[in-house]
Structure formats: C-alpha cells, structure tokens
Protein backbone atom coordinates (compact mmCIF):
# COMPACT_ATOMS: atom_id res chain seq x y z
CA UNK A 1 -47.94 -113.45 43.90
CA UNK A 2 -50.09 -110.38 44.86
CA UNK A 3 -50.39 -109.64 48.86
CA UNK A 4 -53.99 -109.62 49.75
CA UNK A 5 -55.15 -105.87 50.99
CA UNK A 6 -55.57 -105.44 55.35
CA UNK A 7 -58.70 -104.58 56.52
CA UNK A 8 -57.51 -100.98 56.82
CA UNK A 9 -56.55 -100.64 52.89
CA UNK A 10 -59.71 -101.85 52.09
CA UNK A 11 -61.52 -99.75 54.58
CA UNK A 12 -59.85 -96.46 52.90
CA UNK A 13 -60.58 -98.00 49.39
CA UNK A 14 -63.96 -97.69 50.54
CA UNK A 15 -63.85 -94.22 51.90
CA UNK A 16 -62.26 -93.10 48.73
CA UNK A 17 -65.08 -94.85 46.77
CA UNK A 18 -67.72 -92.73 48.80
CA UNK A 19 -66.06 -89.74 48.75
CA UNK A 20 -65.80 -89.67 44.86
CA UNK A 21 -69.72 -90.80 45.19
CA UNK A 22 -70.80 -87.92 47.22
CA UNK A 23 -69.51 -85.89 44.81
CA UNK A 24 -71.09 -86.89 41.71
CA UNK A 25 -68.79 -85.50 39.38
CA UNK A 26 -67.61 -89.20 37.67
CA UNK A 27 -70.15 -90.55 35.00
CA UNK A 28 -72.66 -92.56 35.42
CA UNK A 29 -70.69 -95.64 33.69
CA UNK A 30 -68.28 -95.30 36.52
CA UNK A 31 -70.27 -94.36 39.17
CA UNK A 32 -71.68 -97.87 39.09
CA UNK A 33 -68.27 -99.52 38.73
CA UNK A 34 -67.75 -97.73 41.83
CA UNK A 35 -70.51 -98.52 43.45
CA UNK A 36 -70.09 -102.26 42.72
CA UNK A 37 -66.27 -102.38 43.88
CA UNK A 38 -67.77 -100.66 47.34
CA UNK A 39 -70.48 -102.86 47.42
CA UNK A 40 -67.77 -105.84 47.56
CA UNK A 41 -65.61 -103.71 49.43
CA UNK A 42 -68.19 -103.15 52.44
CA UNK A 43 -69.25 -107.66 52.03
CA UNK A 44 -65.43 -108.30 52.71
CA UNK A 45 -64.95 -106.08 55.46
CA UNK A 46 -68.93 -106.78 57.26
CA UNK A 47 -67.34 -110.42 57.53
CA UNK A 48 -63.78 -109.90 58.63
CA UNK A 49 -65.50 -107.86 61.42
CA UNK A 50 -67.77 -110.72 62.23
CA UNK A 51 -64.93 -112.90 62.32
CA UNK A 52 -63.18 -110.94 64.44
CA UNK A 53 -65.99 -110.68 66.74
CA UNK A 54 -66.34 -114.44 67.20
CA UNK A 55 -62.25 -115.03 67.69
CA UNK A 56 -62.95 -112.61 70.55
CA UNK A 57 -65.68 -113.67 71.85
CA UNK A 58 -63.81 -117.17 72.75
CA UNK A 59 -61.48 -117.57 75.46
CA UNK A 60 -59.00 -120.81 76.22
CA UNK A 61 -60.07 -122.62 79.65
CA UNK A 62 -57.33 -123.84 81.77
CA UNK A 63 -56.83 -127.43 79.22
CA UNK A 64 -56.48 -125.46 76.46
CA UNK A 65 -59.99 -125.25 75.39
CA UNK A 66 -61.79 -122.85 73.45
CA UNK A 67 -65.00 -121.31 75.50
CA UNK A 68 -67.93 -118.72 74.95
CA UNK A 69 -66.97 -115.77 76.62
CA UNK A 70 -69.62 -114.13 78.63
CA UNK A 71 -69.62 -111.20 80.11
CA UNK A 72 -70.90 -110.60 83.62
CA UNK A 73 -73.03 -107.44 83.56
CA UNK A 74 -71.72 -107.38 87.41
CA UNK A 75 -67.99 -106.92 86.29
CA UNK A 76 -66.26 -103.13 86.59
CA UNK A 77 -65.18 -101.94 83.38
C-alpha cells in the first residue's frame, strides 16, 4: 500500500510541472501529459484548501458543538 502525497508534495509536483511548462523545451506529446497531471494536481489541492477553510471556520461551543465562526470586524488582530 502506497502513502497518499501531502498537500505540500503535491504543491511542488505542481511547481515542477510549471516550471518545465514555462520553459517549453519538452514536446508537445508531453507537454499535454503535463498539463493534464497539473490540471489534476491544482483540482486536488483547490479542494483540500477549501476543506481546510471550512474545518477552520468552525469552532466547538462550550457542549461540544460545532459552530460558524464569525469574526467580529471590532476584534484587534
């Protein structure tokens, strides 16, 4: 059994894929394999992000309970 890539392997996986991109000195044949494997690359990582941002975006009331955190534009940072 195969670990599954972290967000930050994937996230240089990507870089590397643009990098070699930008460069446009792979063939065309692989350029689009390349561009594919980002494309799927970038979809994975947009919704790990998103998840993220929702687990955050919850806090735990005093019972235990999950709740919508808002922020109070009159808090301090």
């Amino acid at each position: 059994m195969t670990d599954k890539p972290t967000f930050e392997e994937n996230l240089n996986e990507l870089e590397e894929i643009v990098q070699k991109l930008e460069l446009g000195d792979i063939p065309l044949e692989k350029s689009l394999e390349k561009f594919q494997r980002g494309m799927k690359l970038s979809k994975e990582l947009q919704a790990k992000l998103e998840s993220a941002e929702k687990t955050l975006t919850k806090v735990m009331d005093q019972n235990g309970n999950e709740e919508k955190f808002e922020r109070d534009d009159n808090d301090e940072e």
